[in-house]
Protein backbone atom coordinates (compact mmCIF):
# COMPACT_ATOMS: atom_id res chain seq x y z
CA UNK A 1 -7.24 -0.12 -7.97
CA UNK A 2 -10.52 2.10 -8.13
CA UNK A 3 -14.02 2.39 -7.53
CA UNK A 4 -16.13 4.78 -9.65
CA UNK A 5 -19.23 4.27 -6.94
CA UNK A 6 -21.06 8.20 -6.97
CA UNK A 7 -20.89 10.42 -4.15
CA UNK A 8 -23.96 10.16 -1.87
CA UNK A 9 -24.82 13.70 -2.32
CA UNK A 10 -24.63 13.24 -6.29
CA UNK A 11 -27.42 14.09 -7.99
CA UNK A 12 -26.60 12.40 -11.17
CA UNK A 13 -28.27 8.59 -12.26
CA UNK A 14 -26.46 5.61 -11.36
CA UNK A 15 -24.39 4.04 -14.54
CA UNK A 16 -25.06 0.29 -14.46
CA UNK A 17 -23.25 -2.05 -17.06
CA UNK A 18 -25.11 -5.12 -18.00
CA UNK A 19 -23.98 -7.82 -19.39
CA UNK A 20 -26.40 -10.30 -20.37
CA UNK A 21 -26.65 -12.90 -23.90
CA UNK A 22 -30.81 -13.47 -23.78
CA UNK A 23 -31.92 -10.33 -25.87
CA UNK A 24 -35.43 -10.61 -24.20
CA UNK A 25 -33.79 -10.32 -20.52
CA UNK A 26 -31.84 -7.46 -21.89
CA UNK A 27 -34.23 -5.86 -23.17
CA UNK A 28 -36.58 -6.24 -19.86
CA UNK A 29 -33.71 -5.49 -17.18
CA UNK A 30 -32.32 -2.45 -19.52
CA UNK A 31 -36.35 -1.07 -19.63
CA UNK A 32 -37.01 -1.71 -16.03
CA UNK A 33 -33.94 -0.35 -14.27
CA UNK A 34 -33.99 2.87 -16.47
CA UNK A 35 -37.24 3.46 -15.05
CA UNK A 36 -36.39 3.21 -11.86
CA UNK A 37 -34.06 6.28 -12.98
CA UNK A 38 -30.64 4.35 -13.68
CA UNK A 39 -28.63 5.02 -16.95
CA UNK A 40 -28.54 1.14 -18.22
CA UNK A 41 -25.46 0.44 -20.80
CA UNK A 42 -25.89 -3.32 -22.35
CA UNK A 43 -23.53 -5.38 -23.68
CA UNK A 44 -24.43 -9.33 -25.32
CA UNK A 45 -21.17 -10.86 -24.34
CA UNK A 46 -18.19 -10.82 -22.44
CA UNK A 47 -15.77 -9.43 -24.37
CA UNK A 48 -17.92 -6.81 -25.53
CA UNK A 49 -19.07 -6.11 -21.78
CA UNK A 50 -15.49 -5.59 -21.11
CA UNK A 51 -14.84 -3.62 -23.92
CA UNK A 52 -17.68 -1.11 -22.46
CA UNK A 53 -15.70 -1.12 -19.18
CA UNK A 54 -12.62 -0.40 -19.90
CA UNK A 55 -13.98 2.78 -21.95
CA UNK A 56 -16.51 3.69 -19.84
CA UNK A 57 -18.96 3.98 -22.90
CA UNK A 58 -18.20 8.20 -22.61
CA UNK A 59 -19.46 8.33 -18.98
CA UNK A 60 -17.06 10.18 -16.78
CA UNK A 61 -15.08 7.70 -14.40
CA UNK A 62 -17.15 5.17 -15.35
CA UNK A 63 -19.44 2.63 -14.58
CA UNK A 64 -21.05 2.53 -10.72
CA UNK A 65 -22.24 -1.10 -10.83
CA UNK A 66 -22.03 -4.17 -12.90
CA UNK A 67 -24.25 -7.09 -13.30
CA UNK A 68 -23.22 -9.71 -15.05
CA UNK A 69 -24.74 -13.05 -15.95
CA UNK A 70 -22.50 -16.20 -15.42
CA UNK A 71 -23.16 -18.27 -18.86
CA UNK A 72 -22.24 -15.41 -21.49
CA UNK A 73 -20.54 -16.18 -24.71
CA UNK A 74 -16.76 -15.47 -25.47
CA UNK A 75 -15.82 -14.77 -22.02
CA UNK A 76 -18.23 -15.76 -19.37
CA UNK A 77 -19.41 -13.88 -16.46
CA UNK A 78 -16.66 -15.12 -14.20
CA UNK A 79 -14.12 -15.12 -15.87
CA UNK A 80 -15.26 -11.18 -17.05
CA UNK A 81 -15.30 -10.58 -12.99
CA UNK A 82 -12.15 -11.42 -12.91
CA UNK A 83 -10.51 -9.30 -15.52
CA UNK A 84 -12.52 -6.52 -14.23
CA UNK A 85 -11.13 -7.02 -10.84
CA UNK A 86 -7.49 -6.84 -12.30
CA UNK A 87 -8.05 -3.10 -12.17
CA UNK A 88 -11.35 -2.33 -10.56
CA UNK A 89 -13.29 -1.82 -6.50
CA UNK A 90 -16.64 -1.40 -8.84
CA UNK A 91 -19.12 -3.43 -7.11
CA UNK A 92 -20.16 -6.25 -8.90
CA UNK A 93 -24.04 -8.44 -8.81
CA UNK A 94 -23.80 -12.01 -10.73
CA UNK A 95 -26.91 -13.41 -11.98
CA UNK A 96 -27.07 -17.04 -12.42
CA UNK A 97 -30.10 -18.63 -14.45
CA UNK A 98 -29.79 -22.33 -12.42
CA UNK A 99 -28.90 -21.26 -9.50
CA UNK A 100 -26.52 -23.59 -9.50
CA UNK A 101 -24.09 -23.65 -6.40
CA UNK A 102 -20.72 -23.96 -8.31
CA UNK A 103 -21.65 -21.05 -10.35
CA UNK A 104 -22.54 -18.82 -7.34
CA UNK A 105 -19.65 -19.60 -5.59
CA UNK A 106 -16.92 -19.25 -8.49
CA UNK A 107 -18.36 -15.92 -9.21
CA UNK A 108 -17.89 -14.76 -5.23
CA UNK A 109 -14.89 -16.23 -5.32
CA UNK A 110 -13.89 -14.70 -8.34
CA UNK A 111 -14.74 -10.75 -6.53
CA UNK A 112 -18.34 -10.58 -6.74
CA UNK A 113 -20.04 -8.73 -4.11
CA UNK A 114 -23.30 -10.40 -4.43
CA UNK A 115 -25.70 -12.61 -6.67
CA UNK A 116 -29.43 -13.05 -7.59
CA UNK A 117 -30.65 -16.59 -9.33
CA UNK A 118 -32.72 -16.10 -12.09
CA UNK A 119 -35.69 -15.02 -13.09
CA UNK A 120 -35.34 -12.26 -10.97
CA UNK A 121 -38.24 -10.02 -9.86
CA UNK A 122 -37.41 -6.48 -10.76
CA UNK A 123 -38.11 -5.41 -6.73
CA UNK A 124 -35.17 -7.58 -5.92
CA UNK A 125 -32.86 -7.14 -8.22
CA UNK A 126 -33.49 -2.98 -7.27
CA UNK A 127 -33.15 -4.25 -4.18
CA UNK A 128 -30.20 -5.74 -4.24
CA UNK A 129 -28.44 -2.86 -6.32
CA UNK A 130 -29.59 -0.38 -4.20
CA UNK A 131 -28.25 -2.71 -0.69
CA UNK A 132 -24.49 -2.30 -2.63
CA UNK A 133 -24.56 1.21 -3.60
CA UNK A 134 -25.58 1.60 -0.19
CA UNK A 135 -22.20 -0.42 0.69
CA UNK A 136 -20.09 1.11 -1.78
CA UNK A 137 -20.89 4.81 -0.24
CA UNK A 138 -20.77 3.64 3.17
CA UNK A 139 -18.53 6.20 6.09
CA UNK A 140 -19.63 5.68 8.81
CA UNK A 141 -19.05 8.20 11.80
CA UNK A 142 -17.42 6.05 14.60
CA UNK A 143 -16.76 2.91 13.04
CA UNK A 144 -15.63 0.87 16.33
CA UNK A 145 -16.67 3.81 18.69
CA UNK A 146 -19.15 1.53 20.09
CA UNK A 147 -18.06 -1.59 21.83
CA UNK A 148 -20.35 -4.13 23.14
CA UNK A 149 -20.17 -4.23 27.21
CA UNK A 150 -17.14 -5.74 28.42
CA UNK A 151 -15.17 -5.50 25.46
CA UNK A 152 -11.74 -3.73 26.13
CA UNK A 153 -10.98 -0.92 24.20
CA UNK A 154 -8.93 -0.86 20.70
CA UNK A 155 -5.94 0.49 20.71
CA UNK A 156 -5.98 3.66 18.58
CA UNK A 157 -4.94 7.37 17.78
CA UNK A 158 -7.55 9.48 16.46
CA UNK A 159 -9.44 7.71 13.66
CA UNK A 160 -7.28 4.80 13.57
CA UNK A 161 -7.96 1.17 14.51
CA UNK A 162 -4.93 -1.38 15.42
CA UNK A 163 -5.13 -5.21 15.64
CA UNK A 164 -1.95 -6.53 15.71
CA UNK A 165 -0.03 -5.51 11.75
CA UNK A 166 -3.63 -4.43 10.73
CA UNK A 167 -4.65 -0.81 10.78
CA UNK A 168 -8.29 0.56 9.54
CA UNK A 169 -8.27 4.34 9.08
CA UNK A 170 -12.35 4.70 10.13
CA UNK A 171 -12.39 7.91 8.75
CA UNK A 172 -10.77 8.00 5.02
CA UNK A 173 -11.99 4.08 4.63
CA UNK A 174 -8.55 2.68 4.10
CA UNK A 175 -6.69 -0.52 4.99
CA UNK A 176 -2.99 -1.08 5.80
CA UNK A 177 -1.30 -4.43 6.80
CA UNK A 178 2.21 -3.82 8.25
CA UNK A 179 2.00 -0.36 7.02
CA UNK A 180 1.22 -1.13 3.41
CA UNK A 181 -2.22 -0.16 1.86
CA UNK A 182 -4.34 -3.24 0.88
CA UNK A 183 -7.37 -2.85 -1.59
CA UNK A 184 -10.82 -3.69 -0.32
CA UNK A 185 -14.16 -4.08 -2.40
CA UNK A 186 -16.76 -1.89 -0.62
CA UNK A 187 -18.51 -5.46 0.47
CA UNK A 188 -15.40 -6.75 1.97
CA UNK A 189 -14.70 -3.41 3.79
CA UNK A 190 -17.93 -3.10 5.21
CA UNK A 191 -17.60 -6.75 6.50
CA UNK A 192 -14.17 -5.61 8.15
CA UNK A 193 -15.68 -2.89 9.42
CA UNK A 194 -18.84 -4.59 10.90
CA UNK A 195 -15.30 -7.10 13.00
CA UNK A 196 -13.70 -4.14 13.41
CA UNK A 197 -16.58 -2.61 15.24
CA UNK A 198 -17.28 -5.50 17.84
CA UNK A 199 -13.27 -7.19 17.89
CA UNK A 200 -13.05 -10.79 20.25
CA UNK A 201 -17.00 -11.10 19.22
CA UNK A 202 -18.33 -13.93 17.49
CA UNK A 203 -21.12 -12.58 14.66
CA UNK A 204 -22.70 -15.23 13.52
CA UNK A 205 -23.41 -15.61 10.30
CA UNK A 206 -27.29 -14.23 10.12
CA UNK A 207 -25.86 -11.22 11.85
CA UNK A 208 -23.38 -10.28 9.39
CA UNK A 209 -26.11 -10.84 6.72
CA UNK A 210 -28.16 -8.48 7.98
CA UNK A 211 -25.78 -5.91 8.66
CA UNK A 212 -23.30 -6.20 5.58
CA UNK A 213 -25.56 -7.82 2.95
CA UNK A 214 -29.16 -6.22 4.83
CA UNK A 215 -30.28 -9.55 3.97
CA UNK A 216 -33.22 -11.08 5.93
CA UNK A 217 -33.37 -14.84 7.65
CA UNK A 218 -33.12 -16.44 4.10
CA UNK A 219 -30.09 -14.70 2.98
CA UNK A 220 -27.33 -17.63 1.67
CA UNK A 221 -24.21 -17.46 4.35
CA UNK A 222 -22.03 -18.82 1.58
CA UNK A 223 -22.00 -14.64 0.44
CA UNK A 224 -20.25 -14.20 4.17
CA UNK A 225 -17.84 -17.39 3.95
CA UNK A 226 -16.52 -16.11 0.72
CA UNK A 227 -16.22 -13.24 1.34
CA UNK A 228 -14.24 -14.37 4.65
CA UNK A 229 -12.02 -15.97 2.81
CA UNK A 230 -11.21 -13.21 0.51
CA UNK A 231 -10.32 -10.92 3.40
CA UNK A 232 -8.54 -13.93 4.97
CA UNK A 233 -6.23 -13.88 1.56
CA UNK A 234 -5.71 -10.03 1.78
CA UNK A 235 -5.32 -9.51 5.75
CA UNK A 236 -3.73 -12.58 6.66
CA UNK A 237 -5.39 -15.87 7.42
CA UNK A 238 -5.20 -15.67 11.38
CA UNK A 239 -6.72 -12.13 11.33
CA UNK A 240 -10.40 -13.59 11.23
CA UNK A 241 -10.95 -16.72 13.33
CA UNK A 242 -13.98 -19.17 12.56
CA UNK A 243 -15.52 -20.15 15.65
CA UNK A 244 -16.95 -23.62 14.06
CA UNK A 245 -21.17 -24.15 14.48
CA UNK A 246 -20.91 -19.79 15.61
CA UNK A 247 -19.55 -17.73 13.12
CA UNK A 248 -16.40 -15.67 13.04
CA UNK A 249 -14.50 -13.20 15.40
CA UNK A 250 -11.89 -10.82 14.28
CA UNK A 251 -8.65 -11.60 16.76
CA UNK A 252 -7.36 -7.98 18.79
């Protein structure tokens, strides 16, 4: 799997996919994220918006971001996350018109990185694109290098970090589970990494939205259990332990 997310020091726009059915909405989130300097292709439906996709509409390697809107005709917006996840890291923003809670989490279940409910103010929907391009471009220097005080050190060599069969390579972002590579959205590695970086430590929930999500005090934690138990399916379900009314700990 791969993830077409630009190079920081890229000086080229941002390619964003959007797939939304209201023409008006299209029309308004195509006009007002161009001007904000991002190259905006628009599809009306899901097949269609995966049809764009999978060719990449002539841009080289790519879309960087996808927003997709749940209720879409032919192939809704979940079910298009899903398909697109078959093959893709790309992160992914759902927009959901009710707000309604099965919809959000089906589409975070179904690989989504994030959602906004609409109508969506154009400052947070920039917002929120900008918070996972941030994510998807994230290397940070010494992942784990800090440790809060007390904590015993992780075993490692070099760049590496070891808890139990799981191995984080801090350095070239990449996961291994009993020596075999496992494929991480840049939302779910940058939630491993934020364990990683305080192991035996129970992050509560708020904490995690701040640091993964950079939401504030009214972010929705069901964006962290999700994407818990997404990692959970890929790492193994003991690795991270729920610490019930707290939050989670990743296990040494």
């Amino acid at each position: 799997m791969s993830s077409s997310a630009p190079s920081p020091a890229s000086a080229r726009p941002v390619r964003v996919l959007l797939v939304e059915d209201d023409e008006l909405m299209r029309r308004s989130f195509t006009v007002a994220l161009e001007r904000y300097g991002y190259r905006v292709r628009a599809a009306a439906d899901g097949l269609a918006g995966l049809e764009l996709f999978r060719d990449g509409d002539g841009f080289d390697n790519g879309f960087d971001l996808l927003i997709l809107d749940v209720m879409l005709p032919g192939l809704d917006g979940i079910g298009l996350c899903r398909r697109v996840r078959e093959t893709s890291l790309v992160p992914i923003l759902m927009m959901s018109a009710r707000g309604d809670g099965l919809d959000i989490v089906a589409g975070l279940e179904a690989g989504a990185d994030d959602y906004v409910v609409k109508p969506v103010d154009t400052y947070v929907l920039v917002a929120r694109i900008r918070s996972l391009l941030r994510r998807a471009t994230y290397a940070p220097s010494a992942a784990g290098a800090e440790r809060t005080a007390g904590e015993e050190p992780v075993p490692s060599e070099g760049n590496l970090l070891v808890f139990g069969d799981l191995t984080l390579d801090t350095a070239g972002l990449e996961v291994f589970v009993s020596g075999s590579p496992v494929a991480l959205t840049p939302t779910e590695l940058k939630l491993l990494l934020e364990f990683a970086a305080h192991p035996g430590v129970v992050l509560e929930r708020h904490t995690l939205l701040r640091n993964v999500w950079e939401y504030g005090w009214d972010g929705d934690s069901r964006v962290v259990d999700l994407c818990v138990q997404r990692l959970r399916r890929k790492l193994g379900r003991d690795r991270i332990e729920t610490v019930r009314g707290f939050g989670y700990k990743l296990r040494r």
